[in-house]
N, C-alpha and C. Protein backbone atom coordinates (compact mmCIF):
# COMPACT_ATOMS: atom_id res chain seq x y z
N UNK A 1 38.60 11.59 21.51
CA UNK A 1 37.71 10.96 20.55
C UNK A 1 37.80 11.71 19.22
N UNK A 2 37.47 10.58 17.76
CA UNK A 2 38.02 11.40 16.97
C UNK A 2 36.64 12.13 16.35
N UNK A 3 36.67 13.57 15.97
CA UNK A 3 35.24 14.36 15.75
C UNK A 3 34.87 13.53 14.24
N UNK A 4 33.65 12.91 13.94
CA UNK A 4 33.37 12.01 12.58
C UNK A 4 32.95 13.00 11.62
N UNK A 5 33.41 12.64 11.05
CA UNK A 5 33.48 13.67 9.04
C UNK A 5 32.08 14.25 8.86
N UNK A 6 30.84 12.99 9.14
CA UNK A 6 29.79 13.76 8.99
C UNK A 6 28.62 13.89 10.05
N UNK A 7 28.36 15.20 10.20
CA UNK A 7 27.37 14.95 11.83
C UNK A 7 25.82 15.35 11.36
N UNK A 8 25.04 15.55 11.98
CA UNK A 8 23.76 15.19 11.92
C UNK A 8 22.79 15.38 12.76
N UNK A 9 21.90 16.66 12.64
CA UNK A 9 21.44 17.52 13.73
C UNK A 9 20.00 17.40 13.14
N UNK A 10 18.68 17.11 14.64
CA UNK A 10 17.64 17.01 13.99
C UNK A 10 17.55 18.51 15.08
N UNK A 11 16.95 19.53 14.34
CA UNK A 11 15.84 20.47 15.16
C UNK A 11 14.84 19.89 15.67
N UNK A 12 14.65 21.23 16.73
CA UNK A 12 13.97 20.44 18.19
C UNK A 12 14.63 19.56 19.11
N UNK A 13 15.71 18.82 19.03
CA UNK A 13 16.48 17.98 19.58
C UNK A 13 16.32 16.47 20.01
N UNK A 14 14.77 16.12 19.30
CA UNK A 14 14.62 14.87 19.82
C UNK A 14 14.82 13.84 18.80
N UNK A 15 15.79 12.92 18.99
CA UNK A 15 16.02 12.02 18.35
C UNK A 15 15.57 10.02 18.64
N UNK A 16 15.43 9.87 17.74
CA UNK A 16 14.56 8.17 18.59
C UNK A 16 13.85 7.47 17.65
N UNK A 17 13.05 6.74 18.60
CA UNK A 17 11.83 5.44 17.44
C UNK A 17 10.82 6.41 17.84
N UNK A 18 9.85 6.53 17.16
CA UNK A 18 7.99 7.03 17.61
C UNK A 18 6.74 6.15 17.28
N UNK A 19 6.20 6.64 18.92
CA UNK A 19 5.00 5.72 18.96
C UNK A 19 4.51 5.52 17.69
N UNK A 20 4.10 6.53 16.76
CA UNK A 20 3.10 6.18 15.33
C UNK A 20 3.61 5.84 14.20
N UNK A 21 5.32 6.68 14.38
CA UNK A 21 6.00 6.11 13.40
C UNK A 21 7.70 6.71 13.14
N UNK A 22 8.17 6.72 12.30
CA UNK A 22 9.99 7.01 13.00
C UNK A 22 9.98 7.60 11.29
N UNK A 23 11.11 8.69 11.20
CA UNK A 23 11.18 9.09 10.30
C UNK A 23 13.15 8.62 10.18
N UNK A 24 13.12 8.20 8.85
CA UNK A 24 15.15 7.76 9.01
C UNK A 24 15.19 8.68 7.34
N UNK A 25 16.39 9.03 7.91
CA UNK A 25 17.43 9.75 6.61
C UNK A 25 18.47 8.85 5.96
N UNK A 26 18.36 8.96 5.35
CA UNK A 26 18.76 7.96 4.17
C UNK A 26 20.50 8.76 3.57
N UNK A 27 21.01 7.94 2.70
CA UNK A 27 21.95 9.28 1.41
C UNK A 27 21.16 8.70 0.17
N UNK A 28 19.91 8.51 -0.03
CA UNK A 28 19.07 8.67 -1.02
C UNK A 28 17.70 9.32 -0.36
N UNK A 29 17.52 9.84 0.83
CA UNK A 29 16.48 10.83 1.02
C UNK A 29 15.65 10.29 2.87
N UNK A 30 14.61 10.56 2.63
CA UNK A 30 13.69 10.25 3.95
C UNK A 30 13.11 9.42 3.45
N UNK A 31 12.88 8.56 4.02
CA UNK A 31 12.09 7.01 4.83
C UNK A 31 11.06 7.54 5.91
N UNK A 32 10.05 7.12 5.74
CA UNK A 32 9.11 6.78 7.10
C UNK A 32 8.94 5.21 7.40
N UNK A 33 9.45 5.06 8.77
CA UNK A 33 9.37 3.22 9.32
C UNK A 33 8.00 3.16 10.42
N UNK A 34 7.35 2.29 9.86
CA UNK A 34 6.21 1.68 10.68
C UNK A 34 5.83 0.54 11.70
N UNK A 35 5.67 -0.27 12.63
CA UNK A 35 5.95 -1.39 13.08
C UNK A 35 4.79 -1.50 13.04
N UNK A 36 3.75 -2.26 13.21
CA UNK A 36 2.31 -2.43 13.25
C UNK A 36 1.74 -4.00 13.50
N UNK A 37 0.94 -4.39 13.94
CA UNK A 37 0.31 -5.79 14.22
C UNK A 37 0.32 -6.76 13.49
N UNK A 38 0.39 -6.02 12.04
CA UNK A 38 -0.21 -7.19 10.63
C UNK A 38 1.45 -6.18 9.96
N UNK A 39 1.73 -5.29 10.06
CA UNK A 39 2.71 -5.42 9.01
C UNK A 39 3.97 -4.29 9.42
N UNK A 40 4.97 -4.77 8.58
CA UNK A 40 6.36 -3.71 9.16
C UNK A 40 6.52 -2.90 7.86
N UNK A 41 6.70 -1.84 8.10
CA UNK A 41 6.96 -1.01 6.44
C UNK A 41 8.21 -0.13 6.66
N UNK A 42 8.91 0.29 6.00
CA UNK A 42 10.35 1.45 5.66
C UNK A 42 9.83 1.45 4.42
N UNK A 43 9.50 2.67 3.93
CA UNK A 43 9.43 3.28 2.55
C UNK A 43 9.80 5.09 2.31
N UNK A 44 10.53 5.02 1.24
CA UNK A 44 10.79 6.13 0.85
C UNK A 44 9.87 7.04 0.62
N UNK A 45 9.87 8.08 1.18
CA UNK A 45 8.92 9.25 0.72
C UNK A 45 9.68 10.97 0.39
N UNK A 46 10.57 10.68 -0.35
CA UNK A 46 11.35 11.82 -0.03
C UNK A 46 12.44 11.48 -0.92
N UNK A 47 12.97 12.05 -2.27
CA UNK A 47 14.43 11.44 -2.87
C UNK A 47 15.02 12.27 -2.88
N UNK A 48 16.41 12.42 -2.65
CA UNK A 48 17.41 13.16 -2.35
C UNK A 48 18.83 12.84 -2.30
N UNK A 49 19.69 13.58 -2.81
CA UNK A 49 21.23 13.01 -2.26
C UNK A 49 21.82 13.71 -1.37
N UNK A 50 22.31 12.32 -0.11
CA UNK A 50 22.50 13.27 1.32
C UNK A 50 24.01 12.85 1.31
N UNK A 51 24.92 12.62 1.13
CA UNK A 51 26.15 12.47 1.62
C UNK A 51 26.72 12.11 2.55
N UNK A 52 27.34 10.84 2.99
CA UNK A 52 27.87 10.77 4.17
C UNK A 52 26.79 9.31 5.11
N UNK A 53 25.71 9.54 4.38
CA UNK A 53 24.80 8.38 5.07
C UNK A 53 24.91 7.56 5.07
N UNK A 54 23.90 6.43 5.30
CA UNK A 54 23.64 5.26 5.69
C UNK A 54 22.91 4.94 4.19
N UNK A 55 23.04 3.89 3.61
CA UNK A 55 21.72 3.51 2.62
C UNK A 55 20.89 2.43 3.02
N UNK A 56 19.43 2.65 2.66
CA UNK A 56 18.38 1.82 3.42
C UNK A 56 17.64 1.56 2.27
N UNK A 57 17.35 0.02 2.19
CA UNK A 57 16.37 -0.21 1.33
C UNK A 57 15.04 -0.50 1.82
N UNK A 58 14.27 -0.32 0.86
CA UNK A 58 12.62 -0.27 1.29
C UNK A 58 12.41 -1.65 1.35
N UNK A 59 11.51 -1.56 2.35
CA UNK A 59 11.00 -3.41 3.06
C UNK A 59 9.26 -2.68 3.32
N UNK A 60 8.45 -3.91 3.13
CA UNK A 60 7.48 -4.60 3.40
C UNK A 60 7.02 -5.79 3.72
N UNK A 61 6.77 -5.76 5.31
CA UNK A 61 6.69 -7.21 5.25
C UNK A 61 5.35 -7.67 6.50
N UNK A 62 4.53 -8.60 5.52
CA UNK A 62 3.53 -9.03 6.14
C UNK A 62 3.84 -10.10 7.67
N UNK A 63 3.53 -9.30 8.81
CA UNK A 63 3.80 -10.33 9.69
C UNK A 63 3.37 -11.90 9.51
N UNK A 64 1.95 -12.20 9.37
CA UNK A 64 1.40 -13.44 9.18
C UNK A 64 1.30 -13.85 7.60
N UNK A 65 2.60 -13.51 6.74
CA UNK A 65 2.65 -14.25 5.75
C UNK A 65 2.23 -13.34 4.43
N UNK A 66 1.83 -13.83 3.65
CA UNK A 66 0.98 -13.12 2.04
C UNK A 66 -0.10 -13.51 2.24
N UNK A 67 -1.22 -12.79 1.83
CA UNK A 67 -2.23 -13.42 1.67
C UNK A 67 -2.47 -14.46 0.54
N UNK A 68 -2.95 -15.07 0.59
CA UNK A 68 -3.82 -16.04 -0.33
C UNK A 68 -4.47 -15.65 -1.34
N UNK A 69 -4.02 -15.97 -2.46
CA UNK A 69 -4.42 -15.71 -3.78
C UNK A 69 -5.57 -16.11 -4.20
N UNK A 70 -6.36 -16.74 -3.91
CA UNK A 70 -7.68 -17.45 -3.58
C UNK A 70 -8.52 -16.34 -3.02
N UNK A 71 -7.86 -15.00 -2.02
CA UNK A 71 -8.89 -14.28 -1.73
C UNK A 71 -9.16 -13.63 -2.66
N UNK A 72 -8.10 -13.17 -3.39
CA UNK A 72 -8.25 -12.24 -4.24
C UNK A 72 -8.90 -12.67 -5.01
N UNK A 73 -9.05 -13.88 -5.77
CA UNK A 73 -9.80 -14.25 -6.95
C UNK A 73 -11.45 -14.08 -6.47
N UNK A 74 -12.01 -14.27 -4.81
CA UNK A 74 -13.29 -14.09 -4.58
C UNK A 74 -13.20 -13.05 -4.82
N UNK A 75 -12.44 -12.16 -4.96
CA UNK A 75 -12.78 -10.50 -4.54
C UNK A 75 -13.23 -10.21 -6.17
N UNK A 76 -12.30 -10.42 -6.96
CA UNK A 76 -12.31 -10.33 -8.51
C UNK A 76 -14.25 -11.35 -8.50
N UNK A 77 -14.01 -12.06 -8.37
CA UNK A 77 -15.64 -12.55 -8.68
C UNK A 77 -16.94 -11.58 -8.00
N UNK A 78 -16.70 -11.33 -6.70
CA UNK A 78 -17.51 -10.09 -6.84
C UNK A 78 -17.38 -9.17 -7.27
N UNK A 79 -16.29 -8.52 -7.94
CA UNK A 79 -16.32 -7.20 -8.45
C UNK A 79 -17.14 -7.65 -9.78
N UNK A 80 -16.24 -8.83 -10.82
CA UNK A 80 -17.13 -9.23 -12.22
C UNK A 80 -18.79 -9.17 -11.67
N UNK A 81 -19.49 -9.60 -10.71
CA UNK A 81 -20.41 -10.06 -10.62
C UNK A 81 -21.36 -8.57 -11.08
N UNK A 82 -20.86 -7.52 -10.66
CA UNK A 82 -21.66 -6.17 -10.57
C UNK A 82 -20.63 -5.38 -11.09
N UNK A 83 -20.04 -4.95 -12.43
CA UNK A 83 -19.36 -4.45 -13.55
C UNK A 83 -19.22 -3.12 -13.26
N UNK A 84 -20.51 -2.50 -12.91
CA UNK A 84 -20.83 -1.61 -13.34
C UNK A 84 -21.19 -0.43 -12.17
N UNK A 85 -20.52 -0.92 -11.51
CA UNK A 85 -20.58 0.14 -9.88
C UNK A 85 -19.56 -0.37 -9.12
N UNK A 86 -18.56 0.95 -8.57
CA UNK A 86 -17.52 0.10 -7.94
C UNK A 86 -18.04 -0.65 -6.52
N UNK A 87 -17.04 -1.30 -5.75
CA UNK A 87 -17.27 -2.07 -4.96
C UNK A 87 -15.97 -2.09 -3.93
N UNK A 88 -15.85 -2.26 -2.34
CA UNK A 88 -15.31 -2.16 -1.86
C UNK A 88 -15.28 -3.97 -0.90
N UNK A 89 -13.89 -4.39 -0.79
CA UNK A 89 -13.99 -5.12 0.20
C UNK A 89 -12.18 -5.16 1.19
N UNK A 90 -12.29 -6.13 1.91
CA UNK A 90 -11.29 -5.89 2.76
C UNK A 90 -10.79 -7.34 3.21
N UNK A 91 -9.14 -7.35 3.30
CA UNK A 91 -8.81 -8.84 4.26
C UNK A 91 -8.69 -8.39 5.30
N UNK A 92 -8.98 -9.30 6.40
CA UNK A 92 -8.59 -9.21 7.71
C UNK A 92 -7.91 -10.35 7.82
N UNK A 93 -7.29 -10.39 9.13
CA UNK A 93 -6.54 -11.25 9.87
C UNK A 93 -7.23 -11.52 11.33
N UNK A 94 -7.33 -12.69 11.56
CA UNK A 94 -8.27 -13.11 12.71
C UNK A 94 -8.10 -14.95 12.93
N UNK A 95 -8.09 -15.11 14.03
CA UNK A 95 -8.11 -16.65 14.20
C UNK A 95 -7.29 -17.47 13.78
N UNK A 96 -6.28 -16.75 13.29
CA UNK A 96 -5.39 -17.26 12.77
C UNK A 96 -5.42 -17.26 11.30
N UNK A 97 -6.03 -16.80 10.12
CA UNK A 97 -6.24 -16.71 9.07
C UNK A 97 -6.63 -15.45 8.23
N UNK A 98 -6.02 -15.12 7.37
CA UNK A 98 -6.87 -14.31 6.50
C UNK A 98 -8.37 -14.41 6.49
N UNK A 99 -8.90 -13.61 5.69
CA UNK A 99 -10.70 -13.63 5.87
C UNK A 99 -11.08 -12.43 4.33
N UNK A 100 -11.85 -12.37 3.97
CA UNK A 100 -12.54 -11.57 2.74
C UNK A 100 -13.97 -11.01 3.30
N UNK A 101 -13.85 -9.80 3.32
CA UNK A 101 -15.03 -9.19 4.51
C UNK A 101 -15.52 -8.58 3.46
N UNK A 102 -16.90 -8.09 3.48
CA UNK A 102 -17.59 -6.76 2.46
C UNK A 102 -18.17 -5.93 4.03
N UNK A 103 -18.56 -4.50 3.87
CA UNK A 103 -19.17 -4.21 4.63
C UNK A 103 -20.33 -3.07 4.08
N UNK A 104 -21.13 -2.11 4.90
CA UNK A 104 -22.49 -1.62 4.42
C UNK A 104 -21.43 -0.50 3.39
N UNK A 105 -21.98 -0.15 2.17
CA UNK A 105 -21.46 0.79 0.83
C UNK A 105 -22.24 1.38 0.02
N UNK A 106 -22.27 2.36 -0.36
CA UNK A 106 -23.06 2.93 -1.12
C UNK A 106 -22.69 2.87 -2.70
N UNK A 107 -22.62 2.48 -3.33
CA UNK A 107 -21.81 2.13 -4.60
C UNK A 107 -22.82 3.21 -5.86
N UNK A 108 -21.55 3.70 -6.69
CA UNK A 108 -22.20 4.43 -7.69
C UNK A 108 -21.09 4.11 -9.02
N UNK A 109 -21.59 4.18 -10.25
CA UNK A 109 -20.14 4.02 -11.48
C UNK A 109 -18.73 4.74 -11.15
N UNK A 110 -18.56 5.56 -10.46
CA UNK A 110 -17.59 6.07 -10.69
C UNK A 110 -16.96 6.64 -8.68
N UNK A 111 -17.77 5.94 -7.98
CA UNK A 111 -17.29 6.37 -6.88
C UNK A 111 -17.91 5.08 -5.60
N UNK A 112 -17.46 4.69 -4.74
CA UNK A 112 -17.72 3.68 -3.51
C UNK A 112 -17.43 4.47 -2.41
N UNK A 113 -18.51 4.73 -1.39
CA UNK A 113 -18.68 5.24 -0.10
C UNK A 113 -18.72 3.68 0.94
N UNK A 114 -17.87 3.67 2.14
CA UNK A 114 -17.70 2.53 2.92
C UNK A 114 -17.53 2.78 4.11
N UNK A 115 -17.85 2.45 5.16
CA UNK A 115 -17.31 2.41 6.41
C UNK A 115 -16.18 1.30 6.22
N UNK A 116 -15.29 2.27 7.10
CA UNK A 116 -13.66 1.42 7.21
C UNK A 116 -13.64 0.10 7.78
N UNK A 117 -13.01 -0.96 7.90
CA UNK A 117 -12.80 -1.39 8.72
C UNK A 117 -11.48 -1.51 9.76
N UNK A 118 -11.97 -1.33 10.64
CA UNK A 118 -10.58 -1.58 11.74
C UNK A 118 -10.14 -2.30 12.00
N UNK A 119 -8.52 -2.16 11.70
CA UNK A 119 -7.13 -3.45 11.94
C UNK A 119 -7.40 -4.42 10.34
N UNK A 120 -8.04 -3.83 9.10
CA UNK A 120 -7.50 -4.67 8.00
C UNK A 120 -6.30 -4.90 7.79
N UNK A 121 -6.25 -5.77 7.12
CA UNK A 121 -4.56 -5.45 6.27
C UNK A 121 -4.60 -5.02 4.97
N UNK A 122 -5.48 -5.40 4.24
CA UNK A 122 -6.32 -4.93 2.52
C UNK A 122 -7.24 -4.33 2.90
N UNK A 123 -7.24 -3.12 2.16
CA UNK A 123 -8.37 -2.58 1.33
C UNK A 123 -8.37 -2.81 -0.24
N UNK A 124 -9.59 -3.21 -0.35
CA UNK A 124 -9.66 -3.33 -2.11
C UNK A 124 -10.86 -2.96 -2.74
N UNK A 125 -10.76 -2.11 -3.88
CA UNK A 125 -11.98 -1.26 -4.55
C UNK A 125 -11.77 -1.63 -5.77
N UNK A 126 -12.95 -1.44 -6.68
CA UNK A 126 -13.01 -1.76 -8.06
C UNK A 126 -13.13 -0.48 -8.45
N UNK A 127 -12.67 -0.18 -10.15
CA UNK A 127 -13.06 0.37 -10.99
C UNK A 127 -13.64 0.22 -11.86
N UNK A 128 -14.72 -0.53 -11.88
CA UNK A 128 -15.14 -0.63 -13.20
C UNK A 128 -14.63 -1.33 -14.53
N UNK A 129 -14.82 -0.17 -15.30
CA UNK A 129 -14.14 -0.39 -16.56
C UNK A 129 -12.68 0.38 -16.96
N UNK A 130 -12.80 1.18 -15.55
CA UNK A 130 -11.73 2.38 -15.73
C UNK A 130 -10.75 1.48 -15.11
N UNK A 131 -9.09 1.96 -15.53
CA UNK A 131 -7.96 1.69 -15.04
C UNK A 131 -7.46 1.97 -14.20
N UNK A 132 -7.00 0.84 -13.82
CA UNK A 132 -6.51 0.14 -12.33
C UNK A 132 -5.24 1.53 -12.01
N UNK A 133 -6.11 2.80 -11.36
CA UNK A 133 -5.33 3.85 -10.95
C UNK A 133 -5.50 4.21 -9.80
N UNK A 134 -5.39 4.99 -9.05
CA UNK A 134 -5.61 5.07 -7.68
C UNK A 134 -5.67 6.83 -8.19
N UNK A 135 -6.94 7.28 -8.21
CA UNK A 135 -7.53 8.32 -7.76
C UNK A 135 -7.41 9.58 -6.93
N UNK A 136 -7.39 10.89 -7.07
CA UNK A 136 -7.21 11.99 -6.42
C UNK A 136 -8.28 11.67 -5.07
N UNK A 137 -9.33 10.95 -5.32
CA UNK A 137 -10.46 10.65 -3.97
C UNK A 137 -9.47 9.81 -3.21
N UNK A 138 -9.15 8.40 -4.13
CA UNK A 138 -8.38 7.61 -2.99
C UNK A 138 -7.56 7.81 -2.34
N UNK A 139 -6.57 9.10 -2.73
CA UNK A 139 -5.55 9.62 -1.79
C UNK A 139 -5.80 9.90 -0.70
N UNK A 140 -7.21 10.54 -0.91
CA UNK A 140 -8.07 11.35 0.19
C UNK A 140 -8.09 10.16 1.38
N UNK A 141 -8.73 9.25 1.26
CA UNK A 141 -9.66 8.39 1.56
C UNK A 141 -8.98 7.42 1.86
N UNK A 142 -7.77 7.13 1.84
CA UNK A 142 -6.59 6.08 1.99
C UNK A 142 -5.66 6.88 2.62
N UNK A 143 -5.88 6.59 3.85
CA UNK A 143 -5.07 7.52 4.90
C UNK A 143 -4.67 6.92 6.13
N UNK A 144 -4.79 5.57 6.18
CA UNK A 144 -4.72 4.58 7.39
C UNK A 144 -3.11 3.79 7.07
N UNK A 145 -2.88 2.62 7.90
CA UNK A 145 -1.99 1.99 7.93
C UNK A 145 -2.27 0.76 7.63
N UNK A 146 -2.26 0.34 6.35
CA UNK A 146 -2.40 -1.15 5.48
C UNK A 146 -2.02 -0.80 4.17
N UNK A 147 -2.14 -2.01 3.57
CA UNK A 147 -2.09 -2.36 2.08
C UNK A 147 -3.77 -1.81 1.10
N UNK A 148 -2.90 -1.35 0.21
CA UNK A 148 -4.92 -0.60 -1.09
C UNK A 148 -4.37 -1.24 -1.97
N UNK A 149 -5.58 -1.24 -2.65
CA UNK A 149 -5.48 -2.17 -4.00
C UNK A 149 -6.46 -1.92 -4.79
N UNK A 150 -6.34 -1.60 -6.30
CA UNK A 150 -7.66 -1.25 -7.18
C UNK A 150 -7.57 -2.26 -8.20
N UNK A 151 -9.01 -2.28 -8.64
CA UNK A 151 -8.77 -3.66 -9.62
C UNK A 151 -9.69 -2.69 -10.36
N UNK A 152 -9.21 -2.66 -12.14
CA UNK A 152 -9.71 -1.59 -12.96
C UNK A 152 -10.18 -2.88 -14.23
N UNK A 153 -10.72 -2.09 -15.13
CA UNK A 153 -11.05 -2.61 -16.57
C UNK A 153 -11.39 -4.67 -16.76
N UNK A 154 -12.73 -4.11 -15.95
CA UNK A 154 -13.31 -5.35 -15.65
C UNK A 154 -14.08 -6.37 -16.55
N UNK A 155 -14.40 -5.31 -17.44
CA UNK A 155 -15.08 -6.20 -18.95
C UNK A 155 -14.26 -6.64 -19.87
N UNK A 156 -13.02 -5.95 -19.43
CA UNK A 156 -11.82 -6.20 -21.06
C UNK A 156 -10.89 -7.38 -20.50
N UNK A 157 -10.05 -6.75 -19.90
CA UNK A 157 -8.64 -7.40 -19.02
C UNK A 157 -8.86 -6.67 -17.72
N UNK A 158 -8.97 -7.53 -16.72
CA UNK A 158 -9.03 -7.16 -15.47
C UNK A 158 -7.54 -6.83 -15.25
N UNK A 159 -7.32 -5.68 -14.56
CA UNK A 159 -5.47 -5.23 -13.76
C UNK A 159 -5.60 -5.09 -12.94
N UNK A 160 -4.74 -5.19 -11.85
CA UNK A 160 -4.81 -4.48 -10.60
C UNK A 160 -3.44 -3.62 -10.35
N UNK A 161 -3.65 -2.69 -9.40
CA UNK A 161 -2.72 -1.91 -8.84
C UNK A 161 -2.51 -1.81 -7.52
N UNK A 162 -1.53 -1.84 -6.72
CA UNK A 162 -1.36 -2.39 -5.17
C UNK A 162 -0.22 -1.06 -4.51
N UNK A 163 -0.11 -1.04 -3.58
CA UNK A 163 0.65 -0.19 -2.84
C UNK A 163 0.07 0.08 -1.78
N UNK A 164 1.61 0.30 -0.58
CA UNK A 164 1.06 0.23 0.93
C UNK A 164 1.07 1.75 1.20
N UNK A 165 0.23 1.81 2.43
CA UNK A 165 0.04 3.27 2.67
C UNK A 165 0.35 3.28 4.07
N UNK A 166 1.02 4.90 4.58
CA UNK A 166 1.39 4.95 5.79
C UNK A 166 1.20 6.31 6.07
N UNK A 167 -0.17 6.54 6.72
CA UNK A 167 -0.70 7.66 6.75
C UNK A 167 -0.73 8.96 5.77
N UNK A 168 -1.00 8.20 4.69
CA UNK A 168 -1.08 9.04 3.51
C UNK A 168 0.01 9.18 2.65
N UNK A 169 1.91 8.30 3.07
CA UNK A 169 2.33 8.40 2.24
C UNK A 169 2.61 6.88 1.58
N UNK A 170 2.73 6.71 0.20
CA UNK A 170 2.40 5.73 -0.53
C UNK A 170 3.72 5.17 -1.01
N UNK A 171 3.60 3.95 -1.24
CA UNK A 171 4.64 3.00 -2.05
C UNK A 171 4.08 1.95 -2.71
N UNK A 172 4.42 1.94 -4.05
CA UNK A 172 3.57 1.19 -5.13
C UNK A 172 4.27 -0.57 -4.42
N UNK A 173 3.55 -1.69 -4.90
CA UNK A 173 4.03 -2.86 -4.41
C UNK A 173 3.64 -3.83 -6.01
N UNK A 174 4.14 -5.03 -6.32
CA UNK A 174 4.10 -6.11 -6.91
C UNK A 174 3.35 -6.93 -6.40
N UNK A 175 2.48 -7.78 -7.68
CA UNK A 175 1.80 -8.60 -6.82
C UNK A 175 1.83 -9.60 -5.82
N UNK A 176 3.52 -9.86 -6.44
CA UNK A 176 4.09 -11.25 -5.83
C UNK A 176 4.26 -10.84 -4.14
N UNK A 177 4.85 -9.54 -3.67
CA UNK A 177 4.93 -8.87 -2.54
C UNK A 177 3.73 -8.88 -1.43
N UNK A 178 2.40 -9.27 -2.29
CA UNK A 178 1.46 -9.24 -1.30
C UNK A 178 0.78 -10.18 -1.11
N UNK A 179 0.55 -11.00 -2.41
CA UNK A 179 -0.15 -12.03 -2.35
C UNK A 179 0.84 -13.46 -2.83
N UNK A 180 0.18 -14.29 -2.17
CA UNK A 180 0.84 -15.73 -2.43
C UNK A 180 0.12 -16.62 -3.83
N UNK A 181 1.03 -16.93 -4.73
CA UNK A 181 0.28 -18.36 -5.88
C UNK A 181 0.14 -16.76 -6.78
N UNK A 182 -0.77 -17.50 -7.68
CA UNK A 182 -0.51 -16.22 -9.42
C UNK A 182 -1.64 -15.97 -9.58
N UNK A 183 -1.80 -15.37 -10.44
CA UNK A 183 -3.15 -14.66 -10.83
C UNK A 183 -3.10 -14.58 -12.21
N UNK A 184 -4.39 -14.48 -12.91
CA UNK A 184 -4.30 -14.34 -14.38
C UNK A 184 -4.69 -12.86 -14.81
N UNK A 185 -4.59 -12.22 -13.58
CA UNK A 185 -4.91 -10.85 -13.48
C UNK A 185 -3.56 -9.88 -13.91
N UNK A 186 -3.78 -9.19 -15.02
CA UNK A 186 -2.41 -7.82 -14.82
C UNK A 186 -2.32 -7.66 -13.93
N UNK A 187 -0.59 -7.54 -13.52
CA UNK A 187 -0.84 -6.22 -12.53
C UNK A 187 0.33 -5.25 -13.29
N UNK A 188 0.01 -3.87 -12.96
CA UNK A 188 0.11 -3.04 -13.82
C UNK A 188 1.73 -2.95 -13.55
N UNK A 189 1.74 -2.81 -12.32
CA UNK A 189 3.51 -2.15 -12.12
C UNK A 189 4.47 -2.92 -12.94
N UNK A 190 5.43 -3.11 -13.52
CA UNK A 190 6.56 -3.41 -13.70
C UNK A 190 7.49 -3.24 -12.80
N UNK A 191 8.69 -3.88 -12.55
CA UNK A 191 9.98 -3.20 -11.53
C UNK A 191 10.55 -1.48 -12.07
N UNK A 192 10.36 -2.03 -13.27
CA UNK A 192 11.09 -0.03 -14.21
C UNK A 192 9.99 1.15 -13.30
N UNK A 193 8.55 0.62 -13.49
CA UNK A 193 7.61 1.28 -13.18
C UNK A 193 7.72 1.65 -11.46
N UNK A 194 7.93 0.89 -11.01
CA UNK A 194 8.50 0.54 -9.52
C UNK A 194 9.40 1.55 -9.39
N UNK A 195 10.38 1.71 -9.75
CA UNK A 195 11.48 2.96 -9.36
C UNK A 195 10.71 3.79 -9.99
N UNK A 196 10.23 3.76 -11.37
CA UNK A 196 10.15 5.64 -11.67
C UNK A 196 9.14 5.94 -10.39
N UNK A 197 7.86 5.36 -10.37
CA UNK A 197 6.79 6.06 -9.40
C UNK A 197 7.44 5.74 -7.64
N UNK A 198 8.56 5.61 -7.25
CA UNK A 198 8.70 5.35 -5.82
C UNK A 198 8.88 6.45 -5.17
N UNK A 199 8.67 7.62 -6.00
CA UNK A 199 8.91 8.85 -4.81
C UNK A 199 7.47 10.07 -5.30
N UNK A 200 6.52 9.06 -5.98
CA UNK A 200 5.48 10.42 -6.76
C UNK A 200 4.43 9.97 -5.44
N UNK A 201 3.65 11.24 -5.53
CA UNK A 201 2.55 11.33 -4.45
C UNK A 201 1.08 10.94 -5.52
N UNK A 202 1.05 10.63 -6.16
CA UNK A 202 -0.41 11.04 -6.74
C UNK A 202 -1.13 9.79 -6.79
């Protein structure tokens, strides 16, 4: 057999898929791959040049479709409705359909306390008047396996900002990627914006 040019040794010796999640090497860096109920993710968390590899592009993909752009616009109407304290809500998947859930929150200008819900596919929080950023708290606090989403500067031009999370590591997303039909809403990313931030943690 002929010995191949480039070999490839993980320490510890175990190599495979994992129950919570699979880590793949790239010749542009590490990937973490997810399989999950509501959604499949490969995203880069890691840039690097490895030589000799495989190249893998980043996928997201909603098992039961995009959501409905229609939720989002309720969500945007409750956030307009109360300006001035953020607000938390969530899609689920159930019965065959998306759904727009709120649950019990403690809401203050500059911060939203929530019980989670379990098996969303969205989380979505307002900012206010502040820009559609995702927060040193939300890093904290966005540590599950779904799609986040902030909707900022609610009195001027409403934006939003989207990206999936996989146990704390992040990949910015487009709106078109998550939701179905348009919005008259910014959304902040660009594709340029898309590569520069695809390997930042913050």
């Amino acid at each position: 057999m002929t010995q191949p040019i480039v070999g490839v040794e993980v320490l510890g010796g175990v190599i495979g898929t994992g129950d919570a999640y699979t880590y793949l090497i790239a010749n542009d860096g590490v990937y973490i791959a997810k399989d999950g109920e509501f959604l499949h993710v490969k995203i880069p968390i890691a840039g690097c040049e490895i030589r000799g590899l495989s190249h893998i592009e980043p996928s997201v993909y909603l098992k039961h479709g995009k959501i409905p752009g229609i939720l989002f616009d309720l969500a945007l109407n409750c956030f307009l409705a109360d300006p001035d304290k953020e607000q938390y809500l969530a899609v689920t998947w159930s019965d065959g359909s998306y759904h727009l859930m709120t649950v019990n929150q403690e809401r203050k200008a500059a911060s939203v306390e929530y019980e989670h819900i379990e098996g969303a596919v969205l989380d979505l929080h307002s900012h206010c008047n502040m820009s559609a950023r995702f927060s040193a708290q939300d890093d904290k606090d966005e540590t599950g396996f779904r799609i986040y989403g902030v909707v900022g500067k609610l009195e001027t031009k409403p934006e939003v900002m989207l990206r999936v999370g996989v146990y704390g590591y992040f990949y910015f997303l487009k709106w078109d990627e998550v939701f179905s039909g348009t919005t008259g809403v910014s959304d902040v990313l660009t594709q340029k914006e898309l590569e520069d931030v695809a390997f930042t943690e913050d």
